[in-house]
PDB file of N, CA and C in Angstrom:
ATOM      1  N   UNK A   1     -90.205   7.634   5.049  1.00  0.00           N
ATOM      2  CA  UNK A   1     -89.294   7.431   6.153  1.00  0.00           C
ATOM      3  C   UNK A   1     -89.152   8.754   6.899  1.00  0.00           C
ATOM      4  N   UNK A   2     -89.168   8.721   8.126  1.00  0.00           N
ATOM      5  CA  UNK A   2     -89.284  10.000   8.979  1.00  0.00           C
ATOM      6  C   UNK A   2     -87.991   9.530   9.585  1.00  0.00           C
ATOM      7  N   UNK A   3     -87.097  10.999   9.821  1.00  0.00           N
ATOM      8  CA  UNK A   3     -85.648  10.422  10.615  1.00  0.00           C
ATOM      9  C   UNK A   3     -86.159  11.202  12.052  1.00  0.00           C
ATOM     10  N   UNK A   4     -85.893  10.512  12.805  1.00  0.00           N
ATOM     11  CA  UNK A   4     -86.005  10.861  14.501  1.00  0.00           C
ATOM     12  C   UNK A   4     -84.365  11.306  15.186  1.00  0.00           C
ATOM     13  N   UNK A   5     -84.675  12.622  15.054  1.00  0.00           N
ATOM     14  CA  UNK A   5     -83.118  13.314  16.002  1.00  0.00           C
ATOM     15  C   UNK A   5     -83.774  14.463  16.919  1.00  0.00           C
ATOM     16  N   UNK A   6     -82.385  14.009  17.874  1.00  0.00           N
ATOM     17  CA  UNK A   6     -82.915  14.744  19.077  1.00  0.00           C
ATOM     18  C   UNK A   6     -81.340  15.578  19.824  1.00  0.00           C
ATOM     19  N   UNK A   7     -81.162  15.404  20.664  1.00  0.00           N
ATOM     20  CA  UNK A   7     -79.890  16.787  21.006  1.00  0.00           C
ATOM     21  C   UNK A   7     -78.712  15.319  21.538  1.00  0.00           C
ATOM     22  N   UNK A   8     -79.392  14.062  21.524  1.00  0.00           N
ATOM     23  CA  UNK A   8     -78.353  13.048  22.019  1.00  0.00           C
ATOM     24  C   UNK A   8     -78.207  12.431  20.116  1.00  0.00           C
ATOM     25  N   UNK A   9     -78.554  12.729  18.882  1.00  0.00           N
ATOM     26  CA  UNK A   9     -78.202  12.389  18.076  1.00  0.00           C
ATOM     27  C   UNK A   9     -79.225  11.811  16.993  1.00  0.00           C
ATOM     28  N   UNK A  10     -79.327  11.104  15.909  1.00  0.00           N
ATOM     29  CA  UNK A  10     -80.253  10.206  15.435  1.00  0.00           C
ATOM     30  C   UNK A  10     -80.568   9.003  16.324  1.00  0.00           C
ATOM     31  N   UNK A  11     -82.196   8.853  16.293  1.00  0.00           N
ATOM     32  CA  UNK A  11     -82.615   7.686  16.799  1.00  0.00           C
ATOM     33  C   UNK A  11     -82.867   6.404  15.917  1.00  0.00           C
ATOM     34  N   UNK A  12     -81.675   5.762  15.615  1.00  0.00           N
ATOM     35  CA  UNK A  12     -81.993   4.924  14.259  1.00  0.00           C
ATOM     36  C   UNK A  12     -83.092   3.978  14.410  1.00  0.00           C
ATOM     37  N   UNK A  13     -82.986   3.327  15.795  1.00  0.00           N
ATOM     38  CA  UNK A  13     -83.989   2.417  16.112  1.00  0.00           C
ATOM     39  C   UNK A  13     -85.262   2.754  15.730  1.00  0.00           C
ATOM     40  N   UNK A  14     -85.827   3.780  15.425  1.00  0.00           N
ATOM     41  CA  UNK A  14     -86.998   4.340  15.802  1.00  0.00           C
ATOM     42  C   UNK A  14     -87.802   4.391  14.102  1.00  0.00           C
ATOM     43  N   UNK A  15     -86.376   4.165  13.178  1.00  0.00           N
ATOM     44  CA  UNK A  15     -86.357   4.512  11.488  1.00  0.00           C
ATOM     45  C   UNK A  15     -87.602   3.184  11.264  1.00  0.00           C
ATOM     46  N   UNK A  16     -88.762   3.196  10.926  1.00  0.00           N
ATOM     47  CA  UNK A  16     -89.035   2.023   9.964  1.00  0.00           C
ATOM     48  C   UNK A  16     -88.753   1.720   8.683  1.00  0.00           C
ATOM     49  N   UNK A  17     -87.839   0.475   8.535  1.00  0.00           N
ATOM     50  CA  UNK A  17     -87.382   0.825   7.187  1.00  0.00           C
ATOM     51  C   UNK A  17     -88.071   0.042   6.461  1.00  0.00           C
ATOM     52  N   UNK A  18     -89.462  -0.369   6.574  1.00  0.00           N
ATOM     53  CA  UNK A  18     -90.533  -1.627   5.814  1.00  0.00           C
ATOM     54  C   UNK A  18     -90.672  -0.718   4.152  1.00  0.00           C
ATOM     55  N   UNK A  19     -90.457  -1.322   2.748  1.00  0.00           N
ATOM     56  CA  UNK A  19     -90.984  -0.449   2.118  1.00  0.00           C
ATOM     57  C   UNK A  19     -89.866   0.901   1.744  1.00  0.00           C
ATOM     58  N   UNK A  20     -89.161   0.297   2.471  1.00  0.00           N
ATOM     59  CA  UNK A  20     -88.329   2.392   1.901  1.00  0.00           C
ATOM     60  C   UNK A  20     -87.851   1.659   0.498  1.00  0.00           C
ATOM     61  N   UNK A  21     -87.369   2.629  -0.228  1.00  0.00           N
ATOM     62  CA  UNK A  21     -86.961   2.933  -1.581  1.00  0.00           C
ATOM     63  C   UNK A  21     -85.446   2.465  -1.481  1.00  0.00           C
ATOM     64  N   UNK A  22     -84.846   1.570  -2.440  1.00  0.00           N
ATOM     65  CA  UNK A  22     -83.230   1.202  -2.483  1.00  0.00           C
ATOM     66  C   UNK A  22     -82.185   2.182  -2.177  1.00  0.00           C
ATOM     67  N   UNK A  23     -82.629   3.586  -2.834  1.00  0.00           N
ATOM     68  CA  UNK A  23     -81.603   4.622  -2.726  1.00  0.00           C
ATOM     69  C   UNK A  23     -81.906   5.198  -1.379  1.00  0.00           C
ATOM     70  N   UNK A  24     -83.003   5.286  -0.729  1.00  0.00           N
ATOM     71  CA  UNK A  24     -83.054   6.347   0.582  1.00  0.00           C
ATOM     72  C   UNK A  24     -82.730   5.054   2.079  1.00  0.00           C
ATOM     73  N   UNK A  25     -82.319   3.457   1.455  1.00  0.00           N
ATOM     74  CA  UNK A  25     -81.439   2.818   2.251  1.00  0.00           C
ATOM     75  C   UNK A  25     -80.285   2.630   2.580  1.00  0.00           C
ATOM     76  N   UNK A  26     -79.541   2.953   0.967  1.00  0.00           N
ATOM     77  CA  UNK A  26     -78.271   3.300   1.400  1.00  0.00           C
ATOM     78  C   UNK A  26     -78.179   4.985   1.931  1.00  0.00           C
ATOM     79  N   UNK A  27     -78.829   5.592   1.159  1.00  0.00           N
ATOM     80  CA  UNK A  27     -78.539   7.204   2.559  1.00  0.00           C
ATOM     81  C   UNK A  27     -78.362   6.353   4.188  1.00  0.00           C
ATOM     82  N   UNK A  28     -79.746   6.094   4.491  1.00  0.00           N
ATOM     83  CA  UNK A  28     -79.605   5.512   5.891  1.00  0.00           C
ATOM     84  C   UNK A  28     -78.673   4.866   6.427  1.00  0.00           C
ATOM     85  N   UNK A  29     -78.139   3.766   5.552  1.00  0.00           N
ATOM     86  CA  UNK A  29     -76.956   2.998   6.408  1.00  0.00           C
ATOM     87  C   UNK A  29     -75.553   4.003   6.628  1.00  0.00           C
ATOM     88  N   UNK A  30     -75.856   4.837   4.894  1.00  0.00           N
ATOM     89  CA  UNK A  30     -74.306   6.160   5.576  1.00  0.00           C
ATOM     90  C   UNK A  30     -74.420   6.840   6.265  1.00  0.00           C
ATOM     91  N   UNK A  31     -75.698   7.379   6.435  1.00  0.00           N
ATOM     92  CA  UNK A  31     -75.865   7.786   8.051  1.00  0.00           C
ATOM     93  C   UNK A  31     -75.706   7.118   9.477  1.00  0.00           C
ATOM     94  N   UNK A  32     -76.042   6.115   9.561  1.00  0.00           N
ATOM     95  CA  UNK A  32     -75.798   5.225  10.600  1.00  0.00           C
ATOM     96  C   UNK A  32     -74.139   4.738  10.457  1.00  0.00           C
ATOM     97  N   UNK A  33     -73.336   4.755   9.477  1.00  0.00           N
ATOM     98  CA  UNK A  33     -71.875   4.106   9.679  1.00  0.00           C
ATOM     99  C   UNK A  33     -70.926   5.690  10.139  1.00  0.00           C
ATOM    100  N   UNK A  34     -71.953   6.515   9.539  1.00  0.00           N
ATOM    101  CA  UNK A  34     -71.285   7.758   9.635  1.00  0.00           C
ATOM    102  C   UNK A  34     -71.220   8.386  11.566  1.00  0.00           C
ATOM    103  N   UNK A  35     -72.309   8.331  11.480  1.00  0.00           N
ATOM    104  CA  UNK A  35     -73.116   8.300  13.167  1.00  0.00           C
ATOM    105  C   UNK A  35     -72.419   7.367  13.866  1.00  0.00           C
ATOM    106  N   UNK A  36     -72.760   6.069  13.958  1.00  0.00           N
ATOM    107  CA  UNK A  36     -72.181   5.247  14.772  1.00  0.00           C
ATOM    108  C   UNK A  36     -70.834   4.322  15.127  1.00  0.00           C
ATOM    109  N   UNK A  37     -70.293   4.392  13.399  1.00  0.00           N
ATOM    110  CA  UNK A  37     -69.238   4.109  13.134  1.00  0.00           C
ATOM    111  C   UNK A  37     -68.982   2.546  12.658  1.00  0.00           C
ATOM    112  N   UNK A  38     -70.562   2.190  12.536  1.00  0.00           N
ATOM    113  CA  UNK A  38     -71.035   0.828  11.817  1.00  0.00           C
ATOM    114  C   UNK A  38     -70.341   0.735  10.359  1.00  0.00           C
ATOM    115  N   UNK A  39     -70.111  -0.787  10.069  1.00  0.00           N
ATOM    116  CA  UNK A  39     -69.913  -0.643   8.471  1.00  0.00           C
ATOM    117  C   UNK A  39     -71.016  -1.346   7.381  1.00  0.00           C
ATOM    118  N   UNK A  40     -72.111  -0.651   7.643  1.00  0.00           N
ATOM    119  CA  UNK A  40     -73.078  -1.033   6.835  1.00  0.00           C
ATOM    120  C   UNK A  40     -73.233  -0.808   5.729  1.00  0.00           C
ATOM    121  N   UNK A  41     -72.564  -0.520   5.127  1.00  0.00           N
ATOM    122  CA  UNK A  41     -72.334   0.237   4.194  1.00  0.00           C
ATOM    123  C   UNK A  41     -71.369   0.374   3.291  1.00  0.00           C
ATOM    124  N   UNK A  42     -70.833  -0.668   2.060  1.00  0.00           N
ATOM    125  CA  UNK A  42     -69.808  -1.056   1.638  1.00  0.00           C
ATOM    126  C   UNK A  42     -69.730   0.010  -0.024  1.00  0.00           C
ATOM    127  N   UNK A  43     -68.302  -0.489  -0.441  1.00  0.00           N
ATOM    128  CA  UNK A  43     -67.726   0.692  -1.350  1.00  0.00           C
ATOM    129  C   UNK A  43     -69.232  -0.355  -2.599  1.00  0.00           C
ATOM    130  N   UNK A  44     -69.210  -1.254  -2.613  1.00  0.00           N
ATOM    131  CA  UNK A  44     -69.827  -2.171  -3.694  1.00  0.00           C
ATOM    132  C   UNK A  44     -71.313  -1.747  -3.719  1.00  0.00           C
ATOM    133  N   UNK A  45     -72.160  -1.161  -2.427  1.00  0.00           N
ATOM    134  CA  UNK A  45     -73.258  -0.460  -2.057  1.00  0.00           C
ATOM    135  C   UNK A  45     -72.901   0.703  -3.210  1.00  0.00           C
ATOM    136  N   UNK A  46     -71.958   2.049  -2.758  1.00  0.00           N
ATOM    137  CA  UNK A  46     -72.096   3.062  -3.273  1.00  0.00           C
ATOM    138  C   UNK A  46     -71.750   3.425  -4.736  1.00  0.00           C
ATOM    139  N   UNK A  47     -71.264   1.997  -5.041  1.00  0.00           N
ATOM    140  CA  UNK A  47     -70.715   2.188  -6.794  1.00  0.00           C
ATOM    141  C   UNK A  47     -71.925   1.354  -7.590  1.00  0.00           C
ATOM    142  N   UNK A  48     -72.722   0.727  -6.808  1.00  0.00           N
ATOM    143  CA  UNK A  48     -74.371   0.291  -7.580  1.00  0.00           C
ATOM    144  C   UNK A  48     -75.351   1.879  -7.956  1.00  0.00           C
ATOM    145  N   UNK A  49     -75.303   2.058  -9.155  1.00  0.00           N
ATOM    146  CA  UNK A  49     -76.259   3.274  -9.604  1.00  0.00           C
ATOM    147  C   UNK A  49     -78.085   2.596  -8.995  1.00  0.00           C
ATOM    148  N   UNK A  50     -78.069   1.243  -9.323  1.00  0.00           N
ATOM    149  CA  UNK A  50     -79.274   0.946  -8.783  1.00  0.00           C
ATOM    150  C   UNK A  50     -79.453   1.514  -7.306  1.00  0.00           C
ATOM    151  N   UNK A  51     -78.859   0.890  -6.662  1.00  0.00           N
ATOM    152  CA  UNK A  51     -78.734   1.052  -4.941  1.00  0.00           C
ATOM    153  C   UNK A  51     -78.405   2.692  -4.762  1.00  0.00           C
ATOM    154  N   UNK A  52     -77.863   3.550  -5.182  1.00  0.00           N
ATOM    155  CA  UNK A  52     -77.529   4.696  -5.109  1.00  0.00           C
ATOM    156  C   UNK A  52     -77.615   5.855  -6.038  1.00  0.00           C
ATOM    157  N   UNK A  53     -78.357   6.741  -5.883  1.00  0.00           N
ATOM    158  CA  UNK A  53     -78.472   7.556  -7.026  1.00  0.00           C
ATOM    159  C   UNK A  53     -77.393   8.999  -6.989  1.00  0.00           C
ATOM    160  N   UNK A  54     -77.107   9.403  -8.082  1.00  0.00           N
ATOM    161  CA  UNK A  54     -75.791  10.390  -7.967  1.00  0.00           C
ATOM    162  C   UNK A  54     -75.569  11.535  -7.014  1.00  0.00           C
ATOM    163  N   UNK A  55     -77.019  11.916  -6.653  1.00  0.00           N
ATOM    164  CA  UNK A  55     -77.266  12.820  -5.671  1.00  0.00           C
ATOM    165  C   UNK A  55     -77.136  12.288  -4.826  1.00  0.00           C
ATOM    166  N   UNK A  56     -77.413  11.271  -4.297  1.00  0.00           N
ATOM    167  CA  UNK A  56     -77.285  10.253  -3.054  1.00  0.00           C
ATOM    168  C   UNK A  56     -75.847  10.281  -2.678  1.00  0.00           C
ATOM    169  N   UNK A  57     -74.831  10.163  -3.919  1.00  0.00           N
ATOM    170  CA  UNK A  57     -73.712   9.347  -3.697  1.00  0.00           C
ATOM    171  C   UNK A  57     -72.705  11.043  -3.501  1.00  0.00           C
ATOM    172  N   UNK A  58     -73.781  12.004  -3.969  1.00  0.00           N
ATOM    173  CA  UNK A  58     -72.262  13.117  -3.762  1.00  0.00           C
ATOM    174  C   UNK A  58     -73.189  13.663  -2.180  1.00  0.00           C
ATOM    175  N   UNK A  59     -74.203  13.147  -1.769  1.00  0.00           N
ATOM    176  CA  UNK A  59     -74.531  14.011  -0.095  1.00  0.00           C
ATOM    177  C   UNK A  59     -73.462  12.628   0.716  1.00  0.00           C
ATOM    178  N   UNK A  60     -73.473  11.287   0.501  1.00  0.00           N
ATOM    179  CA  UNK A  60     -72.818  10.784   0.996  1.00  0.00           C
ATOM    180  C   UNK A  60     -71.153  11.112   0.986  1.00  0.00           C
ATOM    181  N   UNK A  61     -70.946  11.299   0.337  1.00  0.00           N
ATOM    182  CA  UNK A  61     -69.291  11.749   0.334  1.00  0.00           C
ATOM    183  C   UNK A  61     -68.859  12.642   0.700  1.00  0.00           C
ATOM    184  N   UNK A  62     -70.334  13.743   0.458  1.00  0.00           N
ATOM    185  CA  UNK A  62     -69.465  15.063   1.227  1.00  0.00           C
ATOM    186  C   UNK A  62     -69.762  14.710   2.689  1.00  0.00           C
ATOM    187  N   UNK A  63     -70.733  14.105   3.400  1.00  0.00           N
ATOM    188  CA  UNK A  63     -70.904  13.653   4.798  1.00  0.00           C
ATOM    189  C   UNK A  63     -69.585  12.931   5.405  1.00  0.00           C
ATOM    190  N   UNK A  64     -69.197  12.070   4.294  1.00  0.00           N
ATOM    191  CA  UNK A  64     -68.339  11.515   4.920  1.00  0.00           C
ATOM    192  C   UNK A  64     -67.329  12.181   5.107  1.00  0.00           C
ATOM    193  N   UNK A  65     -66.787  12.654   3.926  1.00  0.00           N
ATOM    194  CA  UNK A  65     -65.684  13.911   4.174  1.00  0.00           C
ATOM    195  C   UNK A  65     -65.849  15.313   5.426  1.00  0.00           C
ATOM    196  N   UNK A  66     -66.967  15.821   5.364  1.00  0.00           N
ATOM    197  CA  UNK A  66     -67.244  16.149   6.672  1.00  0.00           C
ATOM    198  C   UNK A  66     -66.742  15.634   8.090  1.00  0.00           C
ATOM    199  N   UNK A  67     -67.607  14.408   7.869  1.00  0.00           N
ATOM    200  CA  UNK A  67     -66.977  13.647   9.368  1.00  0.00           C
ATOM    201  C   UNK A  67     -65.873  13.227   9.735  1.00  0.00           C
ATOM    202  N   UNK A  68     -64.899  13.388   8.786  1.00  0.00           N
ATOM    203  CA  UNK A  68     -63.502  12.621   8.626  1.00  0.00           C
ATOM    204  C   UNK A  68     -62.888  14.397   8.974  1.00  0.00           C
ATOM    205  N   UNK A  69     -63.329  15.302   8.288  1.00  0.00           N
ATOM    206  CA  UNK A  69     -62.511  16.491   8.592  1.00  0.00           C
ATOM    207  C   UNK A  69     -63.397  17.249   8.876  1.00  0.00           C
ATOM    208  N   UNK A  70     -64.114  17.626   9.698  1.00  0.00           N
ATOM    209  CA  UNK A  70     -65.222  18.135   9.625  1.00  0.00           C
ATOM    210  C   UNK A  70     -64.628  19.281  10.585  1.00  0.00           C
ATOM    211  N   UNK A  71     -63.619  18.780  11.818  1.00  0.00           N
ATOM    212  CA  UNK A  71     -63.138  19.762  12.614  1.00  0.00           C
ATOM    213  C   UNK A  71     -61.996  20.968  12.091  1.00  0.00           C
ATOM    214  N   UNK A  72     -61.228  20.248  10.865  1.00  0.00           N
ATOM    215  CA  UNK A  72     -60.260  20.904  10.398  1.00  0.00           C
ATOM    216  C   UNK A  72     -61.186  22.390   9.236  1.00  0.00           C
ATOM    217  N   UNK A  73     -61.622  21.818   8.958  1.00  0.00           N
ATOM    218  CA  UNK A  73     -62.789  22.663   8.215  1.00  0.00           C
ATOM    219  C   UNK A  73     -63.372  23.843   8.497  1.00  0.00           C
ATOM    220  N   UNK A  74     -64.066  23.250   9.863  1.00  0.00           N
ATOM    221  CA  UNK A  74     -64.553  23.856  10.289  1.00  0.00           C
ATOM    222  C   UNK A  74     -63.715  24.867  10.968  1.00  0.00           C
ATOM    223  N   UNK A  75     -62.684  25.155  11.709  1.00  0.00           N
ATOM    224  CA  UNK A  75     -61.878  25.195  12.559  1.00  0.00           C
ATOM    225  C   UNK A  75     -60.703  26.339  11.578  1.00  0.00           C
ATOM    226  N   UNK A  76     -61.252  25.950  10.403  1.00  0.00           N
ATOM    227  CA  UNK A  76     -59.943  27.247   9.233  1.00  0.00           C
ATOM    228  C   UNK A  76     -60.222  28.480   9.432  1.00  0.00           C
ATOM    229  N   UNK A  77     -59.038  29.247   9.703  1.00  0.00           N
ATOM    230  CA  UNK A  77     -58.858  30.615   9.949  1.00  0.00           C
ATOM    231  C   UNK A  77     -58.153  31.060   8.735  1.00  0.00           C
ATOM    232  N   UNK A  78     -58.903  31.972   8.079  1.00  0.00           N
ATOM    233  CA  UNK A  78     -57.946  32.814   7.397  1.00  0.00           C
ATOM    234  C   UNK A  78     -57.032  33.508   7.663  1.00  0.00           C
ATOM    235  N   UNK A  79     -56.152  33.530   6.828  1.00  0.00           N
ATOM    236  CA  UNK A  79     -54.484  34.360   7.375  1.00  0.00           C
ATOM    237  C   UNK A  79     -54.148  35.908   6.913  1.00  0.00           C
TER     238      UNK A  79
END
């Protein structure tokens, strides 16, 4: 799977997903719910060890946590 990004964002359309691997589909859909704000991507997805592997499931969480605070984070000044 080749991911296509460009300066307007990921091009999901562009993903062929014929053949990808169970775990590098759910990456994709948390990228795309994360990105677009789709819910492809359910809690019952990320608690399947089949469907998700542990590395999978801690880049997804910290992404998500990112995107949820990603500005506050980013944005911390030390005092």
């Amino acid at each position: 799977m080749i991911w296509k990004f460009d300066a307007c964002g990921f091009d999901f359309q562009s993903v062929q997903l014929s053949s990808i691997q169970p775990e590098l589909y759910s990456v994709y859909q948390a990228a795309k719910a994360i990105s677009t704000g789709s819910r492809n991507i359910t809690l019952a997805n990320l608690a399947s060890p089949e469907l998700v592997t542990d590395e999978a499931f801690h880049l997804i969480v910290c992404a998500l946590l990112l995107a949820k605070y990603g500005d506050a984070i980013l944005n911390f000044e030390r005092r």
